[in-house]
Protein backbone atom coordinates (compact mmCIF):
# COMPACT_ATOMS: atom_id res chain seq x y z
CA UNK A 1 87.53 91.47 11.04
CA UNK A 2 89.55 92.30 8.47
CA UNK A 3 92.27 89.61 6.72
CA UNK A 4 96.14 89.86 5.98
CA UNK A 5 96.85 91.00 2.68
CA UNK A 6 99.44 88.08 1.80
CA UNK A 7 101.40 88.25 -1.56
CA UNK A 8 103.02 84.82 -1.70
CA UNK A 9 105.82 84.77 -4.64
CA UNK A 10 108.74 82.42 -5.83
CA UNK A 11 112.13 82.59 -6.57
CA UNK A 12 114.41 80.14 -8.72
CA UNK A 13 117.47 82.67 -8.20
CA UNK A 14 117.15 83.38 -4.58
CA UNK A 15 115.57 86.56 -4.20
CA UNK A 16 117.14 87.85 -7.66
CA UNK A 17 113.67 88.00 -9.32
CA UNK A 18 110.20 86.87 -7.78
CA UNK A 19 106.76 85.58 -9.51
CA UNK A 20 103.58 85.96 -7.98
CA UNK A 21 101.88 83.08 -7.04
CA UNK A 22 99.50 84.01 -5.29
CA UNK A 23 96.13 83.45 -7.59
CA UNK A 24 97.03 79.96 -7.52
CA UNK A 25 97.22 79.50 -3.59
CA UNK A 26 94.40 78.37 -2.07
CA UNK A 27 96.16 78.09 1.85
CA UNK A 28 99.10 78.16 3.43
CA UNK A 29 100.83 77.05 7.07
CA UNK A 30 104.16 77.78 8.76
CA UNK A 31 104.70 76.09 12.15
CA UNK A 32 108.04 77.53 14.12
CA UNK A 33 109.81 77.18 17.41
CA UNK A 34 109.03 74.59 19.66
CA UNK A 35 105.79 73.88 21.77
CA UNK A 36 107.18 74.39 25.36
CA UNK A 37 110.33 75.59 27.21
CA UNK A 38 111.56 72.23 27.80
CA UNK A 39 111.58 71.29 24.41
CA UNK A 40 114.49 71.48 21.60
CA UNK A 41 114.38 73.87 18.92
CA UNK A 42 113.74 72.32 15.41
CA UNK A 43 113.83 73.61 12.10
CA UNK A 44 110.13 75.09 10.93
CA UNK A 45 108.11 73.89 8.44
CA UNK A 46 105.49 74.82 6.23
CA UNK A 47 103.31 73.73 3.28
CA UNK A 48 101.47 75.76 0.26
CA UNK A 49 98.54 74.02 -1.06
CA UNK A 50 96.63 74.97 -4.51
CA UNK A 51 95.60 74.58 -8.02
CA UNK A 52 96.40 74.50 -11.45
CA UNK A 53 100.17 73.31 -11.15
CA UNK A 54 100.50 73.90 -15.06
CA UNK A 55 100.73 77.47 -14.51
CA UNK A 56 103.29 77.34 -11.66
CA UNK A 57 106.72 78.43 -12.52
CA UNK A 58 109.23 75.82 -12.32
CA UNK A 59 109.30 74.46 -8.72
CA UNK A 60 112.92 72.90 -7.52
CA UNK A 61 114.22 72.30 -4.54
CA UNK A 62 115.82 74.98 -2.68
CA UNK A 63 113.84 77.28 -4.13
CA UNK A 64 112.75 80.92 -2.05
CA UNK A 65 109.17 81.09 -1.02
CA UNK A 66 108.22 84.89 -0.03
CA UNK A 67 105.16 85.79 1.81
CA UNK A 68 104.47 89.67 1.79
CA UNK A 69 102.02 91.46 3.91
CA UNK A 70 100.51 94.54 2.07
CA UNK A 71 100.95 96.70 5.33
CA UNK A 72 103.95 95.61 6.79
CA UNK A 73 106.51 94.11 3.75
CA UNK A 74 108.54 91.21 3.64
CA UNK A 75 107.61 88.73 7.25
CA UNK A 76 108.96 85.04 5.93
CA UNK A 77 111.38 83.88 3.50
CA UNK A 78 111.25 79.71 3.47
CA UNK A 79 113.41 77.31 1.06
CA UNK A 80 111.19 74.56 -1.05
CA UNK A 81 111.87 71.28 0.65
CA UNK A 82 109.43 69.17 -1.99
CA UNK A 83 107.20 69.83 -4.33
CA UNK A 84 104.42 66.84 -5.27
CA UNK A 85 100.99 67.49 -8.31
CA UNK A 86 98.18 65.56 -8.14
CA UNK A 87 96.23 64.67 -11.15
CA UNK A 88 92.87 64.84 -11.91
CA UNK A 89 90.56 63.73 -14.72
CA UNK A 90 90.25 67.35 -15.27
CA UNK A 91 93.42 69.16 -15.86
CA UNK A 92 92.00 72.49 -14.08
CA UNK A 93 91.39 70.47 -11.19
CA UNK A 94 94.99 69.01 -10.47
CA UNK A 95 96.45 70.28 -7.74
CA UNK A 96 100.18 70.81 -5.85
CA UNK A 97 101.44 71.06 -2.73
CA UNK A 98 104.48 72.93 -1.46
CA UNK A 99 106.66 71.68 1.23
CA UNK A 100 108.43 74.65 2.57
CA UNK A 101 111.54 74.80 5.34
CA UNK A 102 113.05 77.59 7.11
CA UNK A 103 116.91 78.72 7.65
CA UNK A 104 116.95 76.15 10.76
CA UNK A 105 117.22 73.24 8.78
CA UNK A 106 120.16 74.08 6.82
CA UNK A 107 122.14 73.37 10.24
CA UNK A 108 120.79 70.25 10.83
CA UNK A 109 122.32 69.68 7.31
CA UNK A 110 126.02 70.23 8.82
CA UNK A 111 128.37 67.30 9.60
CA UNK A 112 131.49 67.97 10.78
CA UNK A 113 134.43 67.00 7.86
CA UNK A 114 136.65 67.05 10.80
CA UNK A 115 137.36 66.45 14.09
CA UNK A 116 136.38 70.05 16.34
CA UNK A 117 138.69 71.33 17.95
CA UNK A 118 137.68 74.62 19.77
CA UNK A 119 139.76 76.03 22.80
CA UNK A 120 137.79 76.45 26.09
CA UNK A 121 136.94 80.17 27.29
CA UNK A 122 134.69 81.01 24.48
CA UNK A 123 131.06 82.11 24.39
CA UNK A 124 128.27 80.44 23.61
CA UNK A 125 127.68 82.27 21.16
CA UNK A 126 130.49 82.86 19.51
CA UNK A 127 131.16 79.17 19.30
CA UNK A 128 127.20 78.67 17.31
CA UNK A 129 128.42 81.32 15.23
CA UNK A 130 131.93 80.09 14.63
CA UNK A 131 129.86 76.29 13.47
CA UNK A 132 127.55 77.85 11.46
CA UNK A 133 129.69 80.04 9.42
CA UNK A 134 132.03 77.57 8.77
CA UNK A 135 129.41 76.03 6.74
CA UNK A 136 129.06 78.70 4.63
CA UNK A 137 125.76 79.37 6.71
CA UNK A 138 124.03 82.72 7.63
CA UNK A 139 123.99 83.29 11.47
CA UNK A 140 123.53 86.45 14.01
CA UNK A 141 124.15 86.01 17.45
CA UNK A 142 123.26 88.34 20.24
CA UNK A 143 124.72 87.38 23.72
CA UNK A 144 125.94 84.02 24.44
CA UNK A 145 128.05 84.85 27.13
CA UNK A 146 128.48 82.25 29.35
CA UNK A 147 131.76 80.21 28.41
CA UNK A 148 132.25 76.37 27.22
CA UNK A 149 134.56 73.76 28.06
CA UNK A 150 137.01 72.57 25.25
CA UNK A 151 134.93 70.88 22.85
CA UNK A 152 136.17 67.81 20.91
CA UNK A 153 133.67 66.38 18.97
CA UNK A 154 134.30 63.35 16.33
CA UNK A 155 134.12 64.22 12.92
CA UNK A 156 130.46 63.05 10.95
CA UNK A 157 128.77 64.97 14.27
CA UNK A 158 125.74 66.60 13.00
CA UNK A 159 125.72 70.23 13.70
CA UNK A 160 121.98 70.54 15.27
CA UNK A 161 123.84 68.47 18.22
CA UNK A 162 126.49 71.18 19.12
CA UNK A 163 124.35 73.68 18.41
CA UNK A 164 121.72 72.23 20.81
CA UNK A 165 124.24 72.04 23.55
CA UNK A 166 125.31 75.81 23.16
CA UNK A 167 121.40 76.86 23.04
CA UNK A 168 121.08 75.13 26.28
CA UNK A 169 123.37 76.82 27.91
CA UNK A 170 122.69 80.40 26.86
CA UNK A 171 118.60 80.13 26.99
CA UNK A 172 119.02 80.81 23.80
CA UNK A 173 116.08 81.70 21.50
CA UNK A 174 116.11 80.76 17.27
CA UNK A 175 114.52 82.81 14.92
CA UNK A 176 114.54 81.63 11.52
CA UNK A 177 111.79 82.89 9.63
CA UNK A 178 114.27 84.47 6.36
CA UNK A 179 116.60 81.73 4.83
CA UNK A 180 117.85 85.32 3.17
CA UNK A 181 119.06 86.26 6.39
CA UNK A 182 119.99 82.89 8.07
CA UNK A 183 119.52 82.48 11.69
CA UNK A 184 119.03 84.98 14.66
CA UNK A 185 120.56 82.90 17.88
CA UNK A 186 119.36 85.39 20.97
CA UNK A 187 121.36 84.23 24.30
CA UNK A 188 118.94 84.51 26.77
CA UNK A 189 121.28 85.09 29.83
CA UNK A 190 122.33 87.81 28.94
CA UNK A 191 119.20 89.22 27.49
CA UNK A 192 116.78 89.37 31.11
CA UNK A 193 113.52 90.56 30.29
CA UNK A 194 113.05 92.86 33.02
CA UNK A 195 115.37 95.25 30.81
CA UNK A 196 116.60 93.89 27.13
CA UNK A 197 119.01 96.24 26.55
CA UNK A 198 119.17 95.67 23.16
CA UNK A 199 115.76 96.28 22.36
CA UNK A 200 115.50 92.96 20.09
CA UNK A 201 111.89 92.05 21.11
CA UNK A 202 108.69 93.10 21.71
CA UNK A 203 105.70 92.70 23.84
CA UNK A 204 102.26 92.03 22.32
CA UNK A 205 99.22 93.74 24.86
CA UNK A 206 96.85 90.81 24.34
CA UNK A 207 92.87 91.88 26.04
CA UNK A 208 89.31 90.41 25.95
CA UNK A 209 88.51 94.07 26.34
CA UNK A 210 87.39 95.65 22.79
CA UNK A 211 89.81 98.22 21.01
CA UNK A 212 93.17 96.03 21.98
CA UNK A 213 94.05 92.95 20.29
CA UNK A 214 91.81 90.63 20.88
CA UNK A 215 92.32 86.67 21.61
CA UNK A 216 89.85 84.11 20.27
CA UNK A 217 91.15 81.39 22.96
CA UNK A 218 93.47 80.56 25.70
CA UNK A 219 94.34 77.26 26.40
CA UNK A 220 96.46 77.22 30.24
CA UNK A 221 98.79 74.53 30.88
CA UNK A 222 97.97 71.21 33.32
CA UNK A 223 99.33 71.86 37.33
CA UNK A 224 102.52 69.50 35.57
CA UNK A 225 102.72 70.56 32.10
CA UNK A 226 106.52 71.72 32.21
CA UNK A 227 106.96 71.46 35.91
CA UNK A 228 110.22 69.96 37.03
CA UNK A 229 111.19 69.84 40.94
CA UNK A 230 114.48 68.61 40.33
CA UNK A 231 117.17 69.29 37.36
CA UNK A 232 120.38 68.16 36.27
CA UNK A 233 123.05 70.22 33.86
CA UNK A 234 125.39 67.66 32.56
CA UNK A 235 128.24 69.83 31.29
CA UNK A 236 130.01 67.89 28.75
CA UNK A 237 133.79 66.43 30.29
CA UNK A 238 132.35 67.57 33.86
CA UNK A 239 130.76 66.13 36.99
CA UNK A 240 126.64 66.36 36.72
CA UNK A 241 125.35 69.43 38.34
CA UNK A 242 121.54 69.28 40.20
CA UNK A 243 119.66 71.76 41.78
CA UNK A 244 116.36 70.98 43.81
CA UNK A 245 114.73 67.58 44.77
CA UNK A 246 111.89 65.41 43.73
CA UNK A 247 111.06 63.17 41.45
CA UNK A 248 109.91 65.09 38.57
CA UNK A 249 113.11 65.49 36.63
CA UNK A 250 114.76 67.65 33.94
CA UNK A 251 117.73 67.49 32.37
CA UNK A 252 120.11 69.47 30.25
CA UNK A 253 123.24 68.76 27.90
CA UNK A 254 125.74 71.56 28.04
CA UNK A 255 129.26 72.97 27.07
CA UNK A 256 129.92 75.03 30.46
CA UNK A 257 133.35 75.79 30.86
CA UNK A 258 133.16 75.23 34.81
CA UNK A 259 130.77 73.08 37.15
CA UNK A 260 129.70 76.09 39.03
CA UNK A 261 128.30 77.72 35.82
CA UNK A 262 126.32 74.53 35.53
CA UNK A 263 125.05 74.55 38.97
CA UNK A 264 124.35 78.39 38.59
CA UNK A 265 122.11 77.04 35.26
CA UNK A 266 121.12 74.43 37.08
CA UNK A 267 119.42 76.57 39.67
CA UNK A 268 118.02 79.37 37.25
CA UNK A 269 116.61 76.53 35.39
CA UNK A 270 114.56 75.31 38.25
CA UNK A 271 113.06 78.99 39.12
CA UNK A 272 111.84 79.30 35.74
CA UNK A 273 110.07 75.38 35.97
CA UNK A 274 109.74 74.57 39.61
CA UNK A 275 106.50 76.62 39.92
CA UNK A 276 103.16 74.68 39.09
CA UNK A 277 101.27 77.65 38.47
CA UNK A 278 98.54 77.83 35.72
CA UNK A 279 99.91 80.29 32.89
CA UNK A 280 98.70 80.48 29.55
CA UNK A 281 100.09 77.54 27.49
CA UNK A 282 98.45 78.40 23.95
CA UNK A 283 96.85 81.38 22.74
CA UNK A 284 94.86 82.12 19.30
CA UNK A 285 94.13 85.22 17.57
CA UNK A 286 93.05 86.20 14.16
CA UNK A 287 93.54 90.02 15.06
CA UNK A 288 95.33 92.04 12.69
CA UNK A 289 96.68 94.80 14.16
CA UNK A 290 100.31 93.58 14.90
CA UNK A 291 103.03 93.12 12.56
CA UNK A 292 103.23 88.93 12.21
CA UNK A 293 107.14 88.64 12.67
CA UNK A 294 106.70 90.18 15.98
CA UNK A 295 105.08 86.81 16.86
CA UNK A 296 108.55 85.00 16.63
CA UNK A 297 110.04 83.08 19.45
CA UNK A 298 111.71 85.13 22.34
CA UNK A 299 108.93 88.07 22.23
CA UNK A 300 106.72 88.44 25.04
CA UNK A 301 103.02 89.09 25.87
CA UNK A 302 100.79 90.55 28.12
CA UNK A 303 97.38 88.69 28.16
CA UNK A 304 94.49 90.57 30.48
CA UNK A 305 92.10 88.26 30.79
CA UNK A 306 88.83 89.23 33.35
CA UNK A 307 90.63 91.81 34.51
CA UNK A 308 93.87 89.16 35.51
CA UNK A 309 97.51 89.95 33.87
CA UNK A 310 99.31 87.32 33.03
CA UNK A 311 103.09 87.63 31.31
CA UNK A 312 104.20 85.53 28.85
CA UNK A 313 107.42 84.47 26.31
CA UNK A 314 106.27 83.03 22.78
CA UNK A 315 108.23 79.57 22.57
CA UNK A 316 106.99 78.98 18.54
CA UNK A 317 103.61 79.15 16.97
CA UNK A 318 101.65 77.72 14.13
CA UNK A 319 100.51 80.49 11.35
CA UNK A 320 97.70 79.50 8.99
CA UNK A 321 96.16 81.50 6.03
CA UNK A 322 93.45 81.60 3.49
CA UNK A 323 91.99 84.23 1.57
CA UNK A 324 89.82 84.65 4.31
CA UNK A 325 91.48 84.42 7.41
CA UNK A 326 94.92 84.38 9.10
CA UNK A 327 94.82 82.18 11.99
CA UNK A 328 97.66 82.74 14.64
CA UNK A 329 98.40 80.07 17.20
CA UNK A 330 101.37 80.68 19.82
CA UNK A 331 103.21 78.86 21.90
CA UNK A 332 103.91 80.23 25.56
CA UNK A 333 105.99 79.75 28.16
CA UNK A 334 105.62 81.69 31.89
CA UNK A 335 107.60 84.85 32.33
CA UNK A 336 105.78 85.34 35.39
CA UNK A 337 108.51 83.40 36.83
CA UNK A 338 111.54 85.28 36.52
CA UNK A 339 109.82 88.92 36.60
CA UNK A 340 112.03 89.55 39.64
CA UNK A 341 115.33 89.13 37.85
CA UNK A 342 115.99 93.07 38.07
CA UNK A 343 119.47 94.16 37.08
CA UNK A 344 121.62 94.86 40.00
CA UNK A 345 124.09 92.11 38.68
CA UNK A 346 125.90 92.30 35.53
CA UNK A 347 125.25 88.53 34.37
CA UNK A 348 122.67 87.11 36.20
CA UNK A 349 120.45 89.95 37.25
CA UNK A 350 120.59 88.90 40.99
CA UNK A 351 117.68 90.45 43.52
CA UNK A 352 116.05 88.21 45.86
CA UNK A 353 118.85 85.64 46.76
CA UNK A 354 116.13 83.89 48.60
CA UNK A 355 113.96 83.04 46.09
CA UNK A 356 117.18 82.50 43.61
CA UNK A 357 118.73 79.79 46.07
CA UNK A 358 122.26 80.88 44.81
């Protein structure tokens, strides 16, 4: 099967002017997003490892990192977060390694120089966006809708916290693959998948039949790998909200405005992890066919597998490449779950009140 054709270049100017790099690369790795749905988002990271440092440009912190595909263009854009040579008797044989970070971490770079102070009534989203820009950082929202509280916190509070809070709230999904183009917050709430509206993501057909993209393994979670029977919103400045009961336990930190916004979040959250169903937890693929970028959190796949469909959201992934193979590893969460969220509701998609519990 045929490779990726990466171009991997830096920039001391950020994006101004680009050098190839690329004969002097002997691999490369970017891991993004987060492992499971229960998880936090983090910032991605990645490393470059190769020869013959001499020849390398100047390498400084903060510096771009572009990998090109020949067939599909531009797909990541990561900052240098270290550079480190190792010597050898043999000059030729030094080598370097890269240590790249993507347009997530410049958040978790943000402490507030004063106190917040941000009315209550706003979006989710517009309150991420309002932190980030502030900062002088890049940020797109989409959605966000449900409102927050009044939110007060003490100056020297690192921004990943806040932003954390909103993400919970919203579902919200983080791509940040392009420190050119910042980060792309996607509120999940108001974003079902049995319609996105917007049409920001795709769906990958994965098969084990030949002619569609094939898989080279499927790991499927354990009967409790992110199975909660109980969960807890606790709504900063409100009274804890819980929906179900048991004694395996999730909980969330949130900015909802109200305490019946965090019981409805409270119960959507336990449809989407009160089922201990076997889905696909972790698939691998070194098929080519699909644009990479479409492998970024909050896109969806479709994975046939002995003639069985099962539906899936891409939570992160791990992307490894050599001259001779790009080696895809993603992250999945079950979708399977809220497949009967059709829209006959303008905010929460409401069909089977039943099976919703609210």
């Amino acid at each position: 099967m045929s490779n990726y054709d990466w171009t991997i270049s830096h920039s001391s100017n950020q994006g101004t002017s680009y050098t190839n790099i690329s004969g002097l690369c002997q691999n490369w790795t970017y891991r993004y997003g987060r492992r499971s749905v229960t998880d936090q988002w983090g910032s991605g990271a990645g490393t470059i490892e190769g020869v013959n440092p001499s020849s390398l440009p100047t390498i400084s912190v903060g510096d771009w990192i572009k990998f090109s595909e020949n067939q599909f263009g531009t797909q990541f854009i990561l900052a240098v977060a270290d550079f480190t040579w190792t010597y050898n008797p043999a000059a030729t044989a030094d080598t370097w390694e890269i240590t790249l970070e993507d347009a997530l971490a410049q958040i978790g770079r943000i402490y507030l120089d004063t106190d917040a102070s941000v009315g209550a009534g706003l979006g989710a989203g517009d309150v991420a966006w309002g932190l980030a820009t502030t900062y002088g950082l890049n940020f797109d929202y989409y959605g966000g809708d449900s409102t927050t509280s009044a939110i007060s916190d003490p100056k020297g509070t690192n921004g990943t916290q806040i932003l954390q809070k909103l993400t919970n709230q919203a579902g919200a999904y983080i791509q940040a693959h392009r420190v050119d183009l910042g980060v792309k917050w996607i509120g999940y709430e108001s974003l079902p998948w049995s319609g996105d509206p917007d049409n920001l993501f795709n769906e990958i057909l994965f098969s084990d039949v030949v002619g569609n993209t094939r898989y080279n393994g499927i790991q499927f979670e354990g009967l409790a790998d992110s199975y909660f029977d109980l969960v807890f919103v606790n709504a900063t400045g409100l009274d804890s909200q819980s929906a179900g009961s048991g004694v395996r336990a999730y909980s969330q930190e949130t900015y909802n405005q109200t305490e019946a916004d965090a019981l409805d979040w409270a119960n959507y959250l336990l449809i989407q992890l009160g089922s201990a169903t076997q889905t696909p937890a972790q698939l691998v693929t070194i098929d080519t066919a699909n644009e990479p970028i479409k492998y970024m959190p909050g896109n969806s796949a479709k994975i046939t597998l002995r003639t069985n469909s099962y539906y899936a959201t891409i939570e992160g992934g791990v992307i490894s490449a050599n001259p001779a193979q790009t080696r895809i590893t993603l992250n999945l969460s079950d979708r399977e779950a809220l497949n009967y969220l059709l829209l006959n509701d303008a905010h929460w998609g409401k069909l089977d009140e039943n099976r919703l519990g609210f």
